[in-house]
C-alpha atoms as a PDB file:
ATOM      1  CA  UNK A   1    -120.105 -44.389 -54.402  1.00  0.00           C
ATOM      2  CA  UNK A   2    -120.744 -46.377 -57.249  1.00  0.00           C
ATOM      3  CA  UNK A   3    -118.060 -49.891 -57.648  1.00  0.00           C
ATOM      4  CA  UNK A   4    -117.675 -51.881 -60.704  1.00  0.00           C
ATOM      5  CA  UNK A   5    -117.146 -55.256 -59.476  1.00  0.00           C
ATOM      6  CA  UNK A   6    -114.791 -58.281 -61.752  1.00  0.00           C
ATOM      7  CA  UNK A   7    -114.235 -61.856 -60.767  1.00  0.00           C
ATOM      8  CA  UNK A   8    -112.976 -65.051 -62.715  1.00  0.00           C
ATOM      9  CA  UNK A   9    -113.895 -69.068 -61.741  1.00  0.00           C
ATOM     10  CA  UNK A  10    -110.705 -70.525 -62.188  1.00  0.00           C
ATOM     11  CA  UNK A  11    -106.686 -70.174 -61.609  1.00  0.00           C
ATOM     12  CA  UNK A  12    -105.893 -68.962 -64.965  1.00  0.00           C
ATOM     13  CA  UNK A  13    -109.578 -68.006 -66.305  1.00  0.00           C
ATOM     14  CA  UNK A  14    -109.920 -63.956 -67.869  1.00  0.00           C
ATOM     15  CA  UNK A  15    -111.655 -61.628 -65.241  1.00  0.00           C
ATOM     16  CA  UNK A  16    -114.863 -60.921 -66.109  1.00  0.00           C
ATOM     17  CA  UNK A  17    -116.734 -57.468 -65.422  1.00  0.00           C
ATOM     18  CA  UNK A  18    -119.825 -59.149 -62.888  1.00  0.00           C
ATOM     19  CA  UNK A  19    -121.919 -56.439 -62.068  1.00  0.00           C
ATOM     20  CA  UNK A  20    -122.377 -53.095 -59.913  1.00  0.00           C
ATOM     21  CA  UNK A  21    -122.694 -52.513 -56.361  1.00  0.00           C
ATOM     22  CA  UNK A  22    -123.012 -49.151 -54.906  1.00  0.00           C
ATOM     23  CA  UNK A  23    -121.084 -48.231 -51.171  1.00  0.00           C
ATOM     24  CA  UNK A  24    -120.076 -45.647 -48.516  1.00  0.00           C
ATOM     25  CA  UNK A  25    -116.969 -47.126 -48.229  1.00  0.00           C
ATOM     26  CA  UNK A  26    -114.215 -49.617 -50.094  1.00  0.00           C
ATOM     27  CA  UNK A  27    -115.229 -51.922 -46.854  1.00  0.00           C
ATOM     28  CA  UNK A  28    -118.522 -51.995 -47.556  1.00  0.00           C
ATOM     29  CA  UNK A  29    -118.269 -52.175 -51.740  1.00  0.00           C
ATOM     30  CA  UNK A  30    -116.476 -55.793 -50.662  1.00  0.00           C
ATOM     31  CA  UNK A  31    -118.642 -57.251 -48.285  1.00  0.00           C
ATOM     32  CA  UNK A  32    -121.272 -56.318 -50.874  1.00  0.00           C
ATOM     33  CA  UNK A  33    -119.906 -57.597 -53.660  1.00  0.00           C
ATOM     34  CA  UNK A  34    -119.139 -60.663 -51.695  1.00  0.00           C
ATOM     35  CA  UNK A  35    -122.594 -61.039 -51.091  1.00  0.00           C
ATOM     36  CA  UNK A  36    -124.293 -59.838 -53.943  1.00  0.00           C
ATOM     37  CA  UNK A  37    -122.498 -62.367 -56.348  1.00  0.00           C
ATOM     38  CA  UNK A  38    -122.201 -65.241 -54.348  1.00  0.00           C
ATOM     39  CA  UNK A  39    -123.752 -67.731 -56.570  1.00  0.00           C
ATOM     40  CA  UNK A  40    -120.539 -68.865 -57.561  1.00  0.00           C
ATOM     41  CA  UNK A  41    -117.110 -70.229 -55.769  1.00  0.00           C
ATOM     42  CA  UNK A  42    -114.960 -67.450 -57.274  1.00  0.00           C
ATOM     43  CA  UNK A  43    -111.148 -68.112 -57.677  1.00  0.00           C
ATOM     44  CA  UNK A  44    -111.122 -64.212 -57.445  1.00  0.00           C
ATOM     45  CA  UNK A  45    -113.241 -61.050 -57.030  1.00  0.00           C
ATOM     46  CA  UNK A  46    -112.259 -57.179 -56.912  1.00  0.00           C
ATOM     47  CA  UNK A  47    -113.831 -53.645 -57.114  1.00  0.00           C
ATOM     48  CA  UNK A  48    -112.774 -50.910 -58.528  1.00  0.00           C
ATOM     49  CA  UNK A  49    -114.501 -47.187 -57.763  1.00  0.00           C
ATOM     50  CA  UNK A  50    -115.996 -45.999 -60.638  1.00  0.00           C
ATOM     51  CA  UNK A  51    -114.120 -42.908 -60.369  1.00  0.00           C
ATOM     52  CA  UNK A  52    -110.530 -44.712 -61.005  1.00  0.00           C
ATOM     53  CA  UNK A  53    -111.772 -46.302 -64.031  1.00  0.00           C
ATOM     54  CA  UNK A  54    -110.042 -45.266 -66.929  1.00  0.00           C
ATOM     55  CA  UNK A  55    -111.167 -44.250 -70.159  1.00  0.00           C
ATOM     56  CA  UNK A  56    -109.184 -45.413 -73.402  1.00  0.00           C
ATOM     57  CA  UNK A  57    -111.905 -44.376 -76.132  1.00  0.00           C
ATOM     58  CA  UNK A  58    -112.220 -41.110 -77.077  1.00  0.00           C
ATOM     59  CA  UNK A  59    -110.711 -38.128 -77.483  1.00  0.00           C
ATOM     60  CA  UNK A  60    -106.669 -38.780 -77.172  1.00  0.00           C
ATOM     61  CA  UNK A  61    -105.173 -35.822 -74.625  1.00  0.00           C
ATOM     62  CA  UNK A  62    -101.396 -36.955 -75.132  1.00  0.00           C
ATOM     63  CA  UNK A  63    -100.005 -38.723 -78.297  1.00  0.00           C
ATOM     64  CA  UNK A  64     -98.910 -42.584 -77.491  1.00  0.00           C
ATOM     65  CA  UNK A  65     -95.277 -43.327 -76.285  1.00  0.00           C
ATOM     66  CA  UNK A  66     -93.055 -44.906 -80.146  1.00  0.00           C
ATOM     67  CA  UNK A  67     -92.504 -48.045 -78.763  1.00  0.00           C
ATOM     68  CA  UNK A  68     -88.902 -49.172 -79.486  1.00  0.00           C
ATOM     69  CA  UNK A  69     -87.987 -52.519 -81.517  1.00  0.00           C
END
């Protein structure tokens, strides 16, 4: 399975989209991750399966909720 992996430096810093790492499992996608990117003393690291990413652009398959004032 293909994971999308984010991370961010510092308390308080955006997470930033890092890089890729292919898996068999959500175990292994970490300990990859972990040691793929570990040029850097991250605050914070996750990864997501591909397949639970969601799209927002494109083609709209149920109008947005009015949002009330």
């Amino acid at each position: 399975m293909k994971y999308e992996v984010f991370a961010r430096l510092n308390p308080g810093d955006e997470i930033l989209h890092i890089g890729r790492v292919k898996a068999d499992s959500d175990a292994l996608a970490k300990s990859y991750a972990r040691t793929t990117f570990d040029e850097e003393s991250w605050d914070y690291m996750a990864v997501v399966a591909r397949e639970h990413l969601l799209e927002v652009t494109g083609e709209r398959t149920a109008p947005s909720p009015e949002v009330s004032p």
